[in-house]
Protein backbone atom coordinates (compact mmCIF):
# COMPACT_ATOMS: atom_id res chain seq x y z
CA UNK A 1 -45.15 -17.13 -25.21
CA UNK A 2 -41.34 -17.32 -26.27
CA UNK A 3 -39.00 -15.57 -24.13
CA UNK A 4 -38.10 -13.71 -27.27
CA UNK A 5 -40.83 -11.85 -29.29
CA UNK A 6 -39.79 -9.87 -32.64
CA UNK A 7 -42.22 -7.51 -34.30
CA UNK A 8 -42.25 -8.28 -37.80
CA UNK A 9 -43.83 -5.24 -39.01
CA UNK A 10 -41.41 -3.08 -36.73
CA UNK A 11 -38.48 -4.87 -37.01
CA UNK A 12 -35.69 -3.56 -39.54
CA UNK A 13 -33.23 -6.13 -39.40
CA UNK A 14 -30.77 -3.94 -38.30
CA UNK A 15 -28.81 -7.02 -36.43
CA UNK A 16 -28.11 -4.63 -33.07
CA UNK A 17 -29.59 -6.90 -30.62
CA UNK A 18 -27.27 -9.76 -32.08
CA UNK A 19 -24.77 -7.29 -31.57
CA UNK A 20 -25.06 -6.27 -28.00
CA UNK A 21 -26.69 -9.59 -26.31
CA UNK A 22 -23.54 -10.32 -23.89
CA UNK A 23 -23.61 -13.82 -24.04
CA UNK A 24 -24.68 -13.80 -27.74
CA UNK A 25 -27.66 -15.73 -27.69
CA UNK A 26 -29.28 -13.87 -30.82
CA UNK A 27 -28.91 -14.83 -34.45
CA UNK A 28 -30.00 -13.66 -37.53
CA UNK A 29 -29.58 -16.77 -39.77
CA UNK A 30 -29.60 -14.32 -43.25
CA UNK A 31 -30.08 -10.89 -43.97
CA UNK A 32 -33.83 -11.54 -44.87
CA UNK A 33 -34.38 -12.90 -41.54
CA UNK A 34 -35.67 -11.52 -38.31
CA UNK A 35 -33.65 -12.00 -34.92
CA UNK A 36 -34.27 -15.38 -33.21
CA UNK A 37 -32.74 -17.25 -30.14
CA UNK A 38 -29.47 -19.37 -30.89
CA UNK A 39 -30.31 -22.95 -29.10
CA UNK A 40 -30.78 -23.41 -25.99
CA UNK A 41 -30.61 -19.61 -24.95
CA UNK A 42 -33.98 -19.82 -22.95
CA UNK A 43 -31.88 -21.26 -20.29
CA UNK A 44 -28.93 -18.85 -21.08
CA UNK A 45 -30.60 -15.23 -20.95
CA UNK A 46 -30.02 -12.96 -17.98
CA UNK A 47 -32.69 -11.02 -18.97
CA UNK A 48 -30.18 -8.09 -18.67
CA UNK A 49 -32.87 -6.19 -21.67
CA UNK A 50 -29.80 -4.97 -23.92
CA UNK A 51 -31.87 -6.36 -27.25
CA UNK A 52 -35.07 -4.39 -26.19
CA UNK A 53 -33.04 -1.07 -24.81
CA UNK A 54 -30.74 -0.75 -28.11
CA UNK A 55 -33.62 -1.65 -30.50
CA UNK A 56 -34.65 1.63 -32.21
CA UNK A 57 -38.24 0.59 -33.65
CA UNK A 58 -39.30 -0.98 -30.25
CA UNK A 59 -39.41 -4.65 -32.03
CA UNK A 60 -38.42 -6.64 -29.41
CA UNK A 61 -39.90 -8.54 -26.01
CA UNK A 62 -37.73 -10.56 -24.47
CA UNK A 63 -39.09 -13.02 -20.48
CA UNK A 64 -42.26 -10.69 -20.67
CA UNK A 65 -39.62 -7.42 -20.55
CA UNK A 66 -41.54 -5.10 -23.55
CA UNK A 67 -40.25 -1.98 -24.74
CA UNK A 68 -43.20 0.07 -23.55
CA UNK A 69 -42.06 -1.01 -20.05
CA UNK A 70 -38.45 0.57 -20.82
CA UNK A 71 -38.69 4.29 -20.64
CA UNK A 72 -36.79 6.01 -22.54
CA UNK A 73 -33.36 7.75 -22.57
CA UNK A 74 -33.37 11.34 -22.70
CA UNK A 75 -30.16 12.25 -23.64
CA UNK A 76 -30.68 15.86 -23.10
CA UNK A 77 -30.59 15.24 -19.17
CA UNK A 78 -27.55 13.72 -19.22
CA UNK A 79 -24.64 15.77 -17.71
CA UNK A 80 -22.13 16.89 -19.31
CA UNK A 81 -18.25 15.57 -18.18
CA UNK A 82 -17.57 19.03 -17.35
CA UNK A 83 -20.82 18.63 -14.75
CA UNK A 84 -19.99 15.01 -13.72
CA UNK A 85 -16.18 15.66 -13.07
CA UNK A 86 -17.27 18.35 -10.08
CA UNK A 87 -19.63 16.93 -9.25
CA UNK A 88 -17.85 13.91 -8.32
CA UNK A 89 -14.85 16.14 -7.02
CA UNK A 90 -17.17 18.36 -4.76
CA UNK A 91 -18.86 15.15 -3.26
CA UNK A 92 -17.81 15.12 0.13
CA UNK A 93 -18.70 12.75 3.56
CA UNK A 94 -21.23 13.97 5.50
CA UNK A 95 -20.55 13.50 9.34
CA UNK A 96 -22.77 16.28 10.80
CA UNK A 97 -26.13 15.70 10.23
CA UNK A 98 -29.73 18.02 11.02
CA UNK A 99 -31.85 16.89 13.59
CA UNK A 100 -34.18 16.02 10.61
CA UNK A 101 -35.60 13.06 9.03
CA UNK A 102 -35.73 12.34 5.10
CA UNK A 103 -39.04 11.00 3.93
CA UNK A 104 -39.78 7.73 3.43
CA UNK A 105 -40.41 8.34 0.13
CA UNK A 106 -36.95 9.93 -1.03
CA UNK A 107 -35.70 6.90 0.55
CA UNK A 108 -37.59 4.60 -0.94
CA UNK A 109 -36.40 6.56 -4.60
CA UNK A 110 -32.66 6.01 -4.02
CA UNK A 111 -33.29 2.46 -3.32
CA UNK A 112 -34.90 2.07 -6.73
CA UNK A 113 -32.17 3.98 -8.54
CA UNK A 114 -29.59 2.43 -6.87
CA UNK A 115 -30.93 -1.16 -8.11
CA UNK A 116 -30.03 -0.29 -11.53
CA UNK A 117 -26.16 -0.55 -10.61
CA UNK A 118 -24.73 -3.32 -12.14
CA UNK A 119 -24.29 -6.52 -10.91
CA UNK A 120 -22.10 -10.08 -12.24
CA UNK A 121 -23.82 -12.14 -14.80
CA UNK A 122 -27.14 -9.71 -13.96
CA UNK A 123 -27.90 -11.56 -11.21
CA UNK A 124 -29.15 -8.33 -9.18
CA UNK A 125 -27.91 -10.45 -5.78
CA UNK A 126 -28.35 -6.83 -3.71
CA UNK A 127 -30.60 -7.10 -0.08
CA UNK A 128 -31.18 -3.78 1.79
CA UNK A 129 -32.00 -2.88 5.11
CA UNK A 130 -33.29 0.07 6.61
CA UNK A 131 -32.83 1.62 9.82
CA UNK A 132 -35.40 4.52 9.34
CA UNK A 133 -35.99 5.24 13.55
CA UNK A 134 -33.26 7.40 14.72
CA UNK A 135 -33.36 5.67 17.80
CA UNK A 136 -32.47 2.16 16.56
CA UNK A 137 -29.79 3.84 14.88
CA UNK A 138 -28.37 5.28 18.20
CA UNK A 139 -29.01 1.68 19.32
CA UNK A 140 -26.78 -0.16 16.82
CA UNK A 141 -24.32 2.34 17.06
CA UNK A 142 -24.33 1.48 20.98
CA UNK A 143 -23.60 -1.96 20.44
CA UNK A 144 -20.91 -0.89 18.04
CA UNK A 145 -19.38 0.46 20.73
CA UNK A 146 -19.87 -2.37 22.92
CA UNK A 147 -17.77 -4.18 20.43
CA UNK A 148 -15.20 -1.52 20.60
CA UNK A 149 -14.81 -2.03 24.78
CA UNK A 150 -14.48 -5.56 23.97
CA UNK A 151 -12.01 -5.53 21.37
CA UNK A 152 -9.85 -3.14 23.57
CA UNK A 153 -9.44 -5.75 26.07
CA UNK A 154 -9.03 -8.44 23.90
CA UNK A 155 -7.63 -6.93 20.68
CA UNK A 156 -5.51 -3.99 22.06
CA UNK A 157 -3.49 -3.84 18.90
CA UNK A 158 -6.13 -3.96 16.62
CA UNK A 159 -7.93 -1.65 19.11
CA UNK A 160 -5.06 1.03 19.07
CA UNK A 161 -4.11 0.76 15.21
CA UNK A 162 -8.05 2.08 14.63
CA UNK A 163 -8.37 4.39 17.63
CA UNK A 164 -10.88 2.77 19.55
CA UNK A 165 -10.50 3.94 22.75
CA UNK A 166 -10.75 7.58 21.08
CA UNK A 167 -14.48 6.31 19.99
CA UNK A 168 -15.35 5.26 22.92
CA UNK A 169 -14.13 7.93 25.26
CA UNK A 170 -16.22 10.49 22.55
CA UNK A 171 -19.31 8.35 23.15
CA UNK A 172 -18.95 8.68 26.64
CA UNK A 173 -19.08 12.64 26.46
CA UNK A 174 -22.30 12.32 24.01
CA UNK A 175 -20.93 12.45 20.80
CA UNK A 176 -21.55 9.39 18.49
CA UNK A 177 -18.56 8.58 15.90
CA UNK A 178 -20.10 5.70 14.97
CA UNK A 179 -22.98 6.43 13.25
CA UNK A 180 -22.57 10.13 13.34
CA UNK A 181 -26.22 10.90 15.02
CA UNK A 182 -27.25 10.51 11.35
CA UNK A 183 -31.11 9.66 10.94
CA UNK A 184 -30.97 6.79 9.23
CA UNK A 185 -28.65 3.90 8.09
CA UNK A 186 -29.00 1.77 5.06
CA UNK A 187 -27.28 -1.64 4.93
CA UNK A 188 -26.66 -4.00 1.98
CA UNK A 189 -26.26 -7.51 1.73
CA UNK A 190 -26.60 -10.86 0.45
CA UNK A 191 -26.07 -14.23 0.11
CA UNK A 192 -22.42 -15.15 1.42
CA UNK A 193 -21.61 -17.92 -0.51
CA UNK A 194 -22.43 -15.64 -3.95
CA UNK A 195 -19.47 -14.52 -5.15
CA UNK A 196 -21.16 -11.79 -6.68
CA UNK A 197 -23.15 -10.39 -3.83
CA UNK A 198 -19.62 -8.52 -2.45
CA UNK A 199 -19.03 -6.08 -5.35
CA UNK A 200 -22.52 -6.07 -6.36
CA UNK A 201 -23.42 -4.70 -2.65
CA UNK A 202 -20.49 -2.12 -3.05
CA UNK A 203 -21.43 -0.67 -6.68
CA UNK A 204 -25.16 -0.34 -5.11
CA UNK A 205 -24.18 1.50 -1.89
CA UNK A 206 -21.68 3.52 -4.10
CA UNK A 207 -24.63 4.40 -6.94
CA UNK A 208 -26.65 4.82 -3.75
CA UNK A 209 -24.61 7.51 -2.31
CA UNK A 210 -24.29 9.44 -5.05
CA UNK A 211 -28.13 9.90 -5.91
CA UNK A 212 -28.37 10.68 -2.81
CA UNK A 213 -25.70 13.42 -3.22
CA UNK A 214 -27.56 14.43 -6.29
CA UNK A 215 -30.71 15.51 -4.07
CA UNK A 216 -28.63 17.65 -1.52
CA UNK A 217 -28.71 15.10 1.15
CA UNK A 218 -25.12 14.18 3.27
CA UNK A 219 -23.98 10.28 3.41
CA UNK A 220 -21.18 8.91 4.77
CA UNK A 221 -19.81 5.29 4.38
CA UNK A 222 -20.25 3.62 7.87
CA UNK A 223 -16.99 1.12 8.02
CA UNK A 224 -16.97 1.34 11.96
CA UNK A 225 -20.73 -0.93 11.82
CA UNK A 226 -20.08 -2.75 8.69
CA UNK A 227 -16.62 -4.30 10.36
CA UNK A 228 -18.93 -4.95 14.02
CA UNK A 229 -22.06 -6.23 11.90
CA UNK A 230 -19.35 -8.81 11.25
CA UNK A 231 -17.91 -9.78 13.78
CA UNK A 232 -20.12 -8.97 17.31
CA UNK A 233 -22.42 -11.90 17.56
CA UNK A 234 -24.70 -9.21 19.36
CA UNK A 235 -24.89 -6.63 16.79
CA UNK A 236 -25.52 -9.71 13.92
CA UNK A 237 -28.50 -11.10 15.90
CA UNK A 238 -30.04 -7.40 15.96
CA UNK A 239 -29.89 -6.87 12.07
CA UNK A 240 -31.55 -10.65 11.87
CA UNK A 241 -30.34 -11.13 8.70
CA UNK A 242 -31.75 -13.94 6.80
CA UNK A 243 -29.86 -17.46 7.13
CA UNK A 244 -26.32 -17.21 5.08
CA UNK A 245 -26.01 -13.37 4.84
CA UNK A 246 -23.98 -10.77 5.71
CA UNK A 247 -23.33 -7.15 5.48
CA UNK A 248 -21.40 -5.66 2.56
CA UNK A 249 -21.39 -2.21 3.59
CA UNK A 250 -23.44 0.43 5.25
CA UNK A 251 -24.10 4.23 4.62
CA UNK A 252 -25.33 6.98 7.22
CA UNK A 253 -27.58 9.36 5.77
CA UNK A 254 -29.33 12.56 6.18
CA UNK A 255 -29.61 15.79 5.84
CA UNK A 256 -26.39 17.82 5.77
CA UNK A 257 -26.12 20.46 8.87
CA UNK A 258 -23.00 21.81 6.82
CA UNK A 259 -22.61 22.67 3.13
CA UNK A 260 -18.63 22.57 1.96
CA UNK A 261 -17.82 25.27 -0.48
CA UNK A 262 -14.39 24.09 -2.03
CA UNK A 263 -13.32 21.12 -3.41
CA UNK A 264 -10.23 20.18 -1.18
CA UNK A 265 -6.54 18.55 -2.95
CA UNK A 266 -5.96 15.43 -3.44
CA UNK A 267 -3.01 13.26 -4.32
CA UNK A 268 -2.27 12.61 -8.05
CA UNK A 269 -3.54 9.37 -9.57
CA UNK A 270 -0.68 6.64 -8.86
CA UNK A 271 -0.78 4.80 -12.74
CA UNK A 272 1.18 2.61 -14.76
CA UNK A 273 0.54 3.24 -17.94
CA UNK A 274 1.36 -0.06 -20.82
């Protein structure tokens, strides 16, 4: 079957999936004609699904993608920017979290939604890993500070400008400010030598945390890890990453043990307006 499949008897020749294919690798060669691939776009297509998502009368297929696969798009549960601007204002970092785990399941459901983030050239180059047991987390976050001791003998000026030896000396009265005693981390990464697998790894974590926010459960970035998942030879041979990756960024997450009830001040945007 061709990559690209048009429904005669649905199609109206409306031209929008000419329109909105990003690398424009649709044609309609007249008005009386139905959409068709430009040469050589088998290679070319992302299979991003912009010419079956915009088409109104469901006439396209494009690699196998059908428009019965593609739910969709209820408009009606869409916020409103009134909704989305505080909601993004009242997001806040979680760093006290409920002796509680989330279920695999809800898990599982912000990975999926986070994979819809976007991604360079579609090319979706996003790898998670999840710590689910609370006590590997505590584990990781021990070598963390491992790497912390070390870099305070070795790095003191590095050490000082990032207050290790505050980190440490809280670990050794019981309290974690690594990974925050949070339940579970999630890490993303990829392929190092793809430029794309940096930002695309960001955007996901990012899309990540806010679903999450959106189902009442706390996250917090984890930079402490992400920098040591780096650099500590230790900690790297724990995550055993596959060959040529590396992390791109981490979250803690759980359940909140505190709910904020203002949205605190912030400085004004810095612009430069042309």
């Amino acid at each position: 079957m061709s990559p690209l499949a048009v429904d005669q008897d649905k199609c109206k020749r409306d031209a929008l999936c000419t329109a909105v294919c990003p690398l424009g690798l649709i044609e309609m060669r007249t008005l009386e004609s139905h959409p068709s691939w430009i040469e050589g776009a088998e290679d070319l297509c992302i299979n991003c699904g912009h010419c079956v998502c915009v088409c109104p009368s469901a006439a396209l297929t494009v690699s196998e993608m059908t428009p019965e696969q593609c739910p969709e798009i209820r408009q009606a549960l869409f916020p409103s920017y009134e909704q989305l601007d505080h909601f993004l204002r009242g997001r806040r970092s979680t760093r006290n979290f409920r002796n509680q785990p989330v279920e695999h399941e809800a898990l599982a459901s912000l990975l999926q939604t986070a994979s819809f983030a976007p991604s360079g050239h579609n090319s979706q180059p996003v790898h998670w890993l999840v710590i689910e047991h609370r006590a590997e987390v505590t584990r990781l976050s021990a070598m963390v500070i491992n790497w912390m001791r070390e870099a305070i003998e070795k790095t003191p000026e590095i050490a000082g400008a990032f207050h290790f030896d505050r980190v440490v000396a809280a670990w050794e009265r019981g309290q974690d400010r690594v990974l925050r005693g949070a339940p579970h981390l999630i890490v993303a990464h990829g392929d190092a030598s793809q430029r794309a697998s940096q930002p695309a790894c960001i955007i996901a974590l990012t899309h990540l945390e806010l679903a999450a926010t959106a189902r009442g459960l706390g996250v917090c970035w984890a930079g402490y890890f992400n920098t040591a998942a780096n650099q500590y030879r230790p900690l790297m041979d724990a995550l055993e990453l596959p060959a040529g990756h590396q992390t791109f960024g981490a979250l803690m997450i759980g359940h909140r043990k505190y709910q904020y009830v203002r949205v605190p001040l912030r400085n004004e945007p810095r612009v430069r307006w042309r």
